[in-house]
Protein backbone atom coordinates (compact mmCIF):
# COMPACT_ATOMS: atom_id res chain seq x y z
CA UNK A 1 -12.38 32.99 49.57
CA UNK A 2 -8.49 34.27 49.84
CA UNK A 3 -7.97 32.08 52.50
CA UNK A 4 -9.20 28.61 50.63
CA UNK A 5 -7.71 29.94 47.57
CA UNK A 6 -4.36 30.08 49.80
CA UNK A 7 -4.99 26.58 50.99
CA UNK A 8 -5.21 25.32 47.85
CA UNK A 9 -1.74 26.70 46.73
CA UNK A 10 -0.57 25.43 49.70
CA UNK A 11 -1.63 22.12 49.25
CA UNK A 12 -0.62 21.73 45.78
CA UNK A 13 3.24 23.43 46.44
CA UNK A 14 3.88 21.07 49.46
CA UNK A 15 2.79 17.88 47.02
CA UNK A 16 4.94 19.38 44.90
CA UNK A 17 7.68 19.75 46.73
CA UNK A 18 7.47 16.20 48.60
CA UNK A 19 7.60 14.58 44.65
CA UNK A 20 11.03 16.81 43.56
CA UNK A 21 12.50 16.07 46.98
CA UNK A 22 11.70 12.54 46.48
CA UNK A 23 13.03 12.76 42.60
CA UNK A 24 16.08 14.21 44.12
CA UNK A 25 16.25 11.77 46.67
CA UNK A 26 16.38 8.30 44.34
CA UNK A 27 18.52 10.25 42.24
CA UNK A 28 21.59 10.98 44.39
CA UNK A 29 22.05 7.43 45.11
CA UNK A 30 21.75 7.63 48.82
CA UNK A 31 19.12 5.56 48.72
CA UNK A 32 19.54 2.48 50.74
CA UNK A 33 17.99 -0.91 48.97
CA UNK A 34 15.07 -1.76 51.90
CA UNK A 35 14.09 -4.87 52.88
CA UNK A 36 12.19 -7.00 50.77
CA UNK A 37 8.72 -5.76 51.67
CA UNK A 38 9.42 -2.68 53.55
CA UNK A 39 8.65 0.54 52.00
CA UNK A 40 11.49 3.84 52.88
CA UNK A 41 10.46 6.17 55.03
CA UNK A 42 10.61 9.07 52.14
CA UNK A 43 9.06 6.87 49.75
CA UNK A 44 5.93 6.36 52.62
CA UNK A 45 6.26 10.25 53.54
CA UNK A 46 5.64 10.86 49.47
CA UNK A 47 2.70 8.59 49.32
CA UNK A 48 0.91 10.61 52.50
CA UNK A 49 1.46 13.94 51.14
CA UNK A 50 0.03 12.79 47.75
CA UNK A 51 -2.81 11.40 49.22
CA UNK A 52 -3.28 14.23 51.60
CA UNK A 53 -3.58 16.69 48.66
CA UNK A 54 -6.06 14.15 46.97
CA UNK A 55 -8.26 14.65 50.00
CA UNK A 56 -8.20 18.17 50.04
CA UNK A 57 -9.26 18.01 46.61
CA UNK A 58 -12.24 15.66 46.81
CA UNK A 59 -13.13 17.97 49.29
CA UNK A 60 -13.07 20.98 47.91
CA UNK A 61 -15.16 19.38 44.71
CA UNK A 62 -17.74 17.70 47.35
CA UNK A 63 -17.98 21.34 48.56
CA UNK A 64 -18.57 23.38 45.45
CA UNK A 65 -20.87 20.72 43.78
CA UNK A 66 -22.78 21.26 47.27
CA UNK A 67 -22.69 25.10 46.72
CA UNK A 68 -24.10 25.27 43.24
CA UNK A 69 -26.83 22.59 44.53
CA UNK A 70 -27.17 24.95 47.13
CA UNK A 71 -27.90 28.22 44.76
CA UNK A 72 -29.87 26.61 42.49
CA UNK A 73 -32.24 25.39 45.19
CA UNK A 74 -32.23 29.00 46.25
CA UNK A 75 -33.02 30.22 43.13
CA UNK A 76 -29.86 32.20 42.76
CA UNK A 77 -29.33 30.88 39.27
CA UNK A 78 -30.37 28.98 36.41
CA UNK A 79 -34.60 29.45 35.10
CA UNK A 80 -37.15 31.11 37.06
CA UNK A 81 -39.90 28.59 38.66
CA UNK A 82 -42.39 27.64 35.95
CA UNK A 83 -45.89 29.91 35.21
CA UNK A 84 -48.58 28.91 36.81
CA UNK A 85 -50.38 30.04 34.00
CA UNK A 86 -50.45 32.05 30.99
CA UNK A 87 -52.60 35.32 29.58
CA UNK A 88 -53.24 36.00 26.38
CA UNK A 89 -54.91 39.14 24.33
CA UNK A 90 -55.12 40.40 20.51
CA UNK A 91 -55.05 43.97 19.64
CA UNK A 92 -57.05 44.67 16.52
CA UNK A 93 -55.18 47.42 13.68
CA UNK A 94 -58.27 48.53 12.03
CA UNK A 95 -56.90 51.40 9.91
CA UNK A 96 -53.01 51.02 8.66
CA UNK A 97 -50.00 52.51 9.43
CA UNK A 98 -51.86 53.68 12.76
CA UNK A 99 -50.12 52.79 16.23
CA UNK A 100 -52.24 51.15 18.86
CA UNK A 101 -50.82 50.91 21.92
CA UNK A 102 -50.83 47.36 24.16
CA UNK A 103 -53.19 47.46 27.12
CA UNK A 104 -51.98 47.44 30.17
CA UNK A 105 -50.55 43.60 31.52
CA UNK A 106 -47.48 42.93 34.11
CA UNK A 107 -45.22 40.75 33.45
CA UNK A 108 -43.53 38.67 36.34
CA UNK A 109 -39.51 38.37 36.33
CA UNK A 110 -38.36 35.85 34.49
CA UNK A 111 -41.16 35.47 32.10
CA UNK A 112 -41.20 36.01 28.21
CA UNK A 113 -43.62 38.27 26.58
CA UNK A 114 -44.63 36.95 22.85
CA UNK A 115 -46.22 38.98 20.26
CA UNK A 116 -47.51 37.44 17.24
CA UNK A 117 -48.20 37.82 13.45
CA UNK A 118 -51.82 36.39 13.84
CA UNK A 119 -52.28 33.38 11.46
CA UNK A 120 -55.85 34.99 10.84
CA UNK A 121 -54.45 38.18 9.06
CA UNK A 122 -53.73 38.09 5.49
CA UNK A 123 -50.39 36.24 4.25
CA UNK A 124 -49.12 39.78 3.01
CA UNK A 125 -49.86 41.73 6.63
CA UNK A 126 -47.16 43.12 8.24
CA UNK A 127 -47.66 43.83 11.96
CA UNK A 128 -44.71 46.47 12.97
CA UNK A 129 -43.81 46.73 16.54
CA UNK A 130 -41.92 49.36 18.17
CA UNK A 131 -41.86 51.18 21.92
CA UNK A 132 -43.49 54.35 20.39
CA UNK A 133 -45.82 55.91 18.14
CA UNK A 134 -43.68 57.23 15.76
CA UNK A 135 -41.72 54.67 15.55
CA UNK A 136 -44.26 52.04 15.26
CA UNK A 137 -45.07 53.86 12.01
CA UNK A 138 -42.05 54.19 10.66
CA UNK A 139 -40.94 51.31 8.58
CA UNK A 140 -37.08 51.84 9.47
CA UNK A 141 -37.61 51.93 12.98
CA UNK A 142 -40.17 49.00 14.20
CA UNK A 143 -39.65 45.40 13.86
CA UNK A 144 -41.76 43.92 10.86
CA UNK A 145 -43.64 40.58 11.85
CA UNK A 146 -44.44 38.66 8.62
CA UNK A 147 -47.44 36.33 8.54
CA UNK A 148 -47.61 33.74 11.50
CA UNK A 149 -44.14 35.28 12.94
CA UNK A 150 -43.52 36.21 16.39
CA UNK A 151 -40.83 37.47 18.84
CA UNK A 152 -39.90 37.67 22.23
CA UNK A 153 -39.40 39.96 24.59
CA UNK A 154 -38.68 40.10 28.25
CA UNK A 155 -40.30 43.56 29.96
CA UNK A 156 -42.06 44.64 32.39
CA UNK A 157 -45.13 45.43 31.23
CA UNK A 158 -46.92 44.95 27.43
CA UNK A 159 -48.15 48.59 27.60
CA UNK A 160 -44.47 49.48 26.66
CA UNK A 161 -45.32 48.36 22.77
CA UNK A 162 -47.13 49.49 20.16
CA UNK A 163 -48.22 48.12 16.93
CA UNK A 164 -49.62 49.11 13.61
CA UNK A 165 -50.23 47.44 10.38
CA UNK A 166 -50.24 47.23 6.49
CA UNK A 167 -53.57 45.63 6.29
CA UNK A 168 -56.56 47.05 7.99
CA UNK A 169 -58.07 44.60 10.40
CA UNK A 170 -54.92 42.97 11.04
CA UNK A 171 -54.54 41.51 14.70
CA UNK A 172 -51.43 41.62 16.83
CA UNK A 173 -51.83 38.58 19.69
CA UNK A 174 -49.28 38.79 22.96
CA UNK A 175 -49.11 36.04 24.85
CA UNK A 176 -47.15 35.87 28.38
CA UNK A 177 -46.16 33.80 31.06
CA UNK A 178 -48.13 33.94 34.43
CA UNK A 179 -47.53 33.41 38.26
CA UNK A 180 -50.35 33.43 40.56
């Protein structure tokens, strides 16, 4: 990586040095009128050092667009492959402020877990949703979902949440992403 950085220094102080010498060059006056239709010698030497350090650049571009094509065929970066499927499961609150814990569900990498405000509960339910018991009960400490909200998470594994409610019978529905 040094070395091509080098290169590429290289490259682009030589250009530059070819253009101030020719500057320098038409400047001082030494230059002798050519021909009509013959191009100097410094004038042609300019020209192939320009268009040497236009080829090293196309290069270079051909061969990072070919690396990122190559990385994202790899999977190295951008989304995961899409879910071949999804599962889904509700987890019923019948008594309030009462945490029930999520069963037990993996999650692959790169999927989203959703958990859900079930449009069946009343408008006023609030499903709270926190990583433990006490928490889950505690008003200050879980995140509230109103009626027919829901949030994301990426984890693991859905047993990592618990939930409770303000309105007995209220029903908490995750929802994640699938391979396999």
């Amino acid at each position: 990586m040094a070395n091509d950085q080098s290169s590429k220094v290289a490259a682009g102080m030589s250009t530059a040095a070819a253009i101030m010498a020719a500057l320098a060059w038409l400047k001082s006056g030494k230059a002798e009128a050519a021909p009509p239709g013959a191009i100097p010698e410094e004038l042609m030497n300019l020209v192939i050092a320009i268009a040497n350090s236009a080829q090293k650049v196309d290069e270079n571009t051909l061969a990072t667009i070919a690396a990122i094509q190559a990385l994202m065929l790899e999977g190295g970066l951008g989304w995961p492959p899409n879910a071949e499927g999804t599962r889904s499961f509700a987890v019923l609150c019948p008594a309030v402020a009462t945490p029930y814990q999520a069963p037990d569900m993996e999650i692959p990498d790169g999927m989203s877990l959703v958990i859900k405000n079930s449009p069946l509960n009343a408008v006023a339910a609030l499903i709270f949703v926190a990583r433990t018991p006490a928490e889950c009960t505690n008003p200050n400490s879980a995140w509230p979902l109103v009626w027919n909200e829901a949030i994301i998470y990426y984890v693991k594994n859905t047993s990592a949440f618990y939930v409770s409610t303000t309105i007995p019978g209220s029903i908490a529905v995750f929802t994640a992403e699938q391979r396999g």
